[in-house]
Every structure is written in structure tokens, then in C-alpha cells.
C-alpha atoms as a PDB file:
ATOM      1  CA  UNK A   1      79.156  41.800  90.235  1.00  0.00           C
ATOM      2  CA  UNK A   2      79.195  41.084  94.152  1.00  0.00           C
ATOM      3  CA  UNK A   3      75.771  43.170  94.514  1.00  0.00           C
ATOM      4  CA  UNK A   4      74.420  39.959  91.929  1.00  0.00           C
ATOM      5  CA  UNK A   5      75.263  37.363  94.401  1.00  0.00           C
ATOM      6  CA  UNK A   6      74.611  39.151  97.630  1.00  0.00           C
ATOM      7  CA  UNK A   7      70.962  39.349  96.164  1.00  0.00           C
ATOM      8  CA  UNK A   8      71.045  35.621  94.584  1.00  0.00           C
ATOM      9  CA  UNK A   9      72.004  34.803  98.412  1.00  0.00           C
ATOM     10  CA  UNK A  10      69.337  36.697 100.086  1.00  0.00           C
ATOM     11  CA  UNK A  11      66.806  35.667  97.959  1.00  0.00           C
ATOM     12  CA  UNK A  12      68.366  31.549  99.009  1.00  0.00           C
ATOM     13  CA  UNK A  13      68.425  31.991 102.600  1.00  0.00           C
ATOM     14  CA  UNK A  14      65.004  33.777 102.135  1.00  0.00           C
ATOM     15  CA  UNK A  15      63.366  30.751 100.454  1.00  0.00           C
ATOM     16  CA  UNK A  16      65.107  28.176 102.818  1.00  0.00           C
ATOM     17  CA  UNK A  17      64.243  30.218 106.032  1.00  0.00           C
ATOM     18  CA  UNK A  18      59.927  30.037 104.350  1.00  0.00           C
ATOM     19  CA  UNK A  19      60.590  26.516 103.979  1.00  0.00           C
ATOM     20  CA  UNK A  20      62.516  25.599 107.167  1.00  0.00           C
ATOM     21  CA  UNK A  21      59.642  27.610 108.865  1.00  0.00           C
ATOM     22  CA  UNK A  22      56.748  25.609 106.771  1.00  0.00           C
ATOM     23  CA  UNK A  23      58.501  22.575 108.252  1.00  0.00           C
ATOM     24  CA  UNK A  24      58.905  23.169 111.651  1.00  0.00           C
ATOM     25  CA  UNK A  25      54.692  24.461 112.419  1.00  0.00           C
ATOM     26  CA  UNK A  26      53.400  22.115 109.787  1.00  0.00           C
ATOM     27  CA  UNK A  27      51.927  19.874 112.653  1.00  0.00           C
ATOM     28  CA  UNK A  28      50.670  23.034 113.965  1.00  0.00           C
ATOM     29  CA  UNK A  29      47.931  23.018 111.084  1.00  0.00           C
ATOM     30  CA  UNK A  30      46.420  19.500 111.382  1.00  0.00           C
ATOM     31  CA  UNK A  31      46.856  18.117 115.170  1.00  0.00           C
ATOM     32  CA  UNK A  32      45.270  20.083 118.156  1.00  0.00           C
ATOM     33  CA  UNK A  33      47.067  22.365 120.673  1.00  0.00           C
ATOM     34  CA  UNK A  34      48.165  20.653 123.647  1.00  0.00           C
ATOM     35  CA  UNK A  35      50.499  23.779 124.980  1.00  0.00           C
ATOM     36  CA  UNK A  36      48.051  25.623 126.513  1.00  0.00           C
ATOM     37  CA  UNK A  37      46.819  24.734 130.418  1.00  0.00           C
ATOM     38  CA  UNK A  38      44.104  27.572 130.657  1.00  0.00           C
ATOM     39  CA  UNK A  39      42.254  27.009 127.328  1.00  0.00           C
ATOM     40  CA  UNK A  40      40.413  24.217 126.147  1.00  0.00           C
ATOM     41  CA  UNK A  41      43.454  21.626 124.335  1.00  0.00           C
ATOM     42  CA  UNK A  42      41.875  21.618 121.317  1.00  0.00           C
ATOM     43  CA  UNK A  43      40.186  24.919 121.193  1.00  0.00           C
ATOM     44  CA  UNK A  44      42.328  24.889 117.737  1.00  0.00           C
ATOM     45  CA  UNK A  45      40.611  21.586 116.106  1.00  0.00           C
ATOM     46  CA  UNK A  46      37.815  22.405 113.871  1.00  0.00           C
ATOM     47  CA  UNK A  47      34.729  20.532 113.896  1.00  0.00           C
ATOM     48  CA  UNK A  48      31.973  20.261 111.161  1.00  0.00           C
ATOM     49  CA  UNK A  49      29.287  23.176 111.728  1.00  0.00           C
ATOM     50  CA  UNK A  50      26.615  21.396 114.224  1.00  0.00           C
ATOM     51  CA  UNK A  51      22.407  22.379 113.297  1.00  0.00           C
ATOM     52  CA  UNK A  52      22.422  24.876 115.971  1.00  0.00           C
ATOM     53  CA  UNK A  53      25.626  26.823 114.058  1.00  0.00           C
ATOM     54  CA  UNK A  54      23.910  26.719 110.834  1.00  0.00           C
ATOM     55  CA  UNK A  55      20.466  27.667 111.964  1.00  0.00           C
ATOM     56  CA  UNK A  56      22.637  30.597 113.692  1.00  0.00           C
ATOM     57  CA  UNK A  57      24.237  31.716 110.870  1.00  0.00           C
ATOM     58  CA  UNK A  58      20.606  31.149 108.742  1.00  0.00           C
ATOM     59  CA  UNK A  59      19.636  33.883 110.977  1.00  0.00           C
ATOM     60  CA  UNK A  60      22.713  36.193 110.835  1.00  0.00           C
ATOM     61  CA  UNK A  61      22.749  36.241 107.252  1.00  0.00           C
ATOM     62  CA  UNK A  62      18.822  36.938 107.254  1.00  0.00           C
ATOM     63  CA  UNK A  63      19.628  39.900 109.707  1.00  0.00           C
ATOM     64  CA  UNK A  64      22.311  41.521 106.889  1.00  0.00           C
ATOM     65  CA  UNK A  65      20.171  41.179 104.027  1.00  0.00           C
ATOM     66  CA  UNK A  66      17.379  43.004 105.505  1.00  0.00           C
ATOM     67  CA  UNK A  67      19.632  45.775 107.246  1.00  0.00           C
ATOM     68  CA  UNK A  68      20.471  46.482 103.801  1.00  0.00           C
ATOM     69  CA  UNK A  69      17.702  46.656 102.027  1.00  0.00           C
ATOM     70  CA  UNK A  70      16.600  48.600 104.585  1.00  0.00           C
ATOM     71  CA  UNK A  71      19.529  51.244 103.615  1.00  0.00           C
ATOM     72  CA  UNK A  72      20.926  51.144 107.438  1.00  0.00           C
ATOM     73  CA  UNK A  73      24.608  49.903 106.105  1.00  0.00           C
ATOM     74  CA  UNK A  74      26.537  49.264 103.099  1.00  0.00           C
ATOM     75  CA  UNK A  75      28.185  46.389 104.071  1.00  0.00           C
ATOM     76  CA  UNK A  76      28.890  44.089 107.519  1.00  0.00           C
ATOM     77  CA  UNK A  77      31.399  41.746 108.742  1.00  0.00           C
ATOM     78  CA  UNK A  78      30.885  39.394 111.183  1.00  0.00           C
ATOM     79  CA  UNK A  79      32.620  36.234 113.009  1.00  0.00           C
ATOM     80  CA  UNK A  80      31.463  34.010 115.507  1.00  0.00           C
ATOM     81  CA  UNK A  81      33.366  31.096 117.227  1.00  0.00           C
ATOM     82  CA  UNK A  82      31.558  29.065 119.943  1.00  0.00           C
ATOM     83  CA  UNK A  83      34.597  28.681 122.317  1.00  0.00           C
ATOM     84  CA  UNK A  84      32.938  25.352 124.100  1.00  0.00           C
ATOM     85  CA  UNK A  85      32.715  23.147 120.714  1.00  0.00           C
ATOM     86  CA  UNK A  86      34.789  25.199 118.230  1.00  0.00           C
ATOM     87  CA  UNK A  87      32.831  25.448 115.397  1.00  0.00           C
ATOM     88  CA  UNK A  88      32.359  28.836 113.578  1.00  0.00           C
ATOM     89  CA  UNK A  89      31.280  30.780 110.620  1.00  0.00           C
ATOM     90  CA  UNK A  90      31.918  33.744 108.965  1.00  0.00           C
ATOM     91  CA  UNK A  91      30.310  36.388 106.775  1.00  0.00           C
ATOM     92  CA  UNK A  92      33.043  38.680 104.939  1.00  0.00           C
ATOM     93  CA  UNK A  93      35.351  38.070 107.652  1.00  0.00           C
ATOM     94  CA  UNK A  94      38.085  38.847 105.339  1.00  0.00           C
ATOM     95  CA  UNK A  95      36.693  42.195 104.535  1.00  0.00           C
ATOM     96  CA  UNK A  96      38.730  45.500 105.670  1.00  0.00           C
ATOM     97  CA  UNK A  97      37.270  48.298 108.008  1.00  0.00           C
ATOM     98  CA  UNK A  98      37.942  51.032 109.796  1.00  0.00           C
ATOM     99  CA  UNK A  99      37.871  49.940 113.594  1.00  0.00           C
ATOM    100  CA  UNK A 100      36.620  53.373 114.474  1.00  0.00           C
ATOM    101  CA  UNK A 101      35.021  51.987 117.648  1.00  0.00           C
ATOM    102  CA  UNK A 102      37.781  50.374 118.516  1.00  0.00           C
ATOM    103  CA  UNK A 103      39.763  52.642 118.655  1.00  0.00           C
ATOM    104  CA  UNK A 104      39.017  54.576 121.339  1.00  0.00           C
ATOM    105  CA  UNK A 105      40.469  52.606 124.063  1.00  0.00           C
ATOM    106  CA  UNK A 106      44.341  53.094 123.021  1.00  0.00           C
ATOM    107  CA  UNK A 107      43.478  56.923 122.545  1.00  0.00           C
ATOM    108  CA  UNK A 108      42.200  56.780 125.970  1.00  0.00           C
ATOM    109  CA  UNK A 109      45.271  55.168 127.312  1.00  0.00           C
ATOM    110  CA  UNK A 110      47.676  57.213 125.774  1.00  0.00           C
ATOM    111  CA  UNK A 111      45.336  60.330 127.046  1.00  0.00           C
ATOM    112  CA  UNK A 112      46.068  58.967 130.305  1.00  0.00           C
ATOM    113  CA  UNK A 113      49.729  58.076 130.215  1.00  0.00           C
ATOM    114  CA  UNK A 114      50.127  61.231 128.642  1.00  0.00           C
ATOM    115  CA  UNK A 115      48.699  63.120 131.807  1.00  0.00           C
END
């Protein structure tokens, strides 16, 4: 019986701690951020994609569909965020992969450490 309302209780504090949390960074969603002296204060505001973004990303998507035709990949991910104006784009940026490449500087560090 006290198993029922130690999980009724976790499952309260639970939903008040999402909400609570949802209500302290909600102004971190729609104003800029001001905290940060080395970056750009509103490197966090998005802006409407200027001609030069879209005629960008035009040519990025042009780029994947004829990679695979050509049979060179199966699929590609990219992002790209202009740091100076903050507008971006993204083609299957949510996609998972394999950092393979990537992974070969924390091998090499641990390599090293390890010696």
C-alpha cells in the first residue's frame, strides 16, 4: 500500500519539477541572450532566412540530390548557421549517424593519457 503512494508522489514531484522548470527558462525561448560577454547578445534570436541563405541552401540541396544519384552516399546531413546574422537551415539535421570521423580525437586523447 505505501509502495502506491511513494510512486503517486514521485510521479507529483516529477510533473511539478517539468513544470517549475518550463516556468523558470520560458523567457529563455522567445527574448535574446544577454548573459554572454564574448558572443554576439543575440546570437540566440532567429531571424527570417535572408536571399543569400536561401540561394545557399538552393545550392546545398542541389549538391545532395546529385551525390545521390550519382550513388556516392545514401543519405547526408547537414547544418549551417551564419554566426554574424543568425539565420540557418537545415537538411535532415535531425537524422542519426555514426560520428566515425569524429571520433578519433577522444581515442587519441585517451591513447595519450593512457601513455
Amino acid at each position: 500500500m505505501k509502495l502506491k503512494y511513494v510512486i503517486l508522489l514521485c510521479i507529483i514531484v516529477s510533473g511539478f519539477s517539468v513544470v517549475l522548470f518550463n516556468l523558470i527558462h520560458q523567457h529563455d525561448r522567445f527574448f535574446c541572450d544577454e548573459n554572454y560577454s564574448l558572443i554576439s547578445p543575440d546570437i540566440n534570436c532567429e531571424k527570417d532566412p535572408s536571399r543569400e541563405t536561401k540561394v545557399l541552401r538552393v545550392i546545398v540541396d542541389d549538391y545532395i540530390n546529385q551525390t545521390k544519384t550519382h550513388g556516392d552516399v545514401n543519405e547526408i546531413s547537414v547544418f549551417y548557421r551564419n554566426l554574424s546574422n543568425r539565420q540557418w537551415f537545415g537538411v535532415n539535421e535531425n537524422e542519426n549517424f555514426s560520428p566515425g570521423s569524429l571520433l578519433k580525437l577522444p581515442l587519441a586523447i585517451t591513447y595519450y593519457k593512457l601513455a
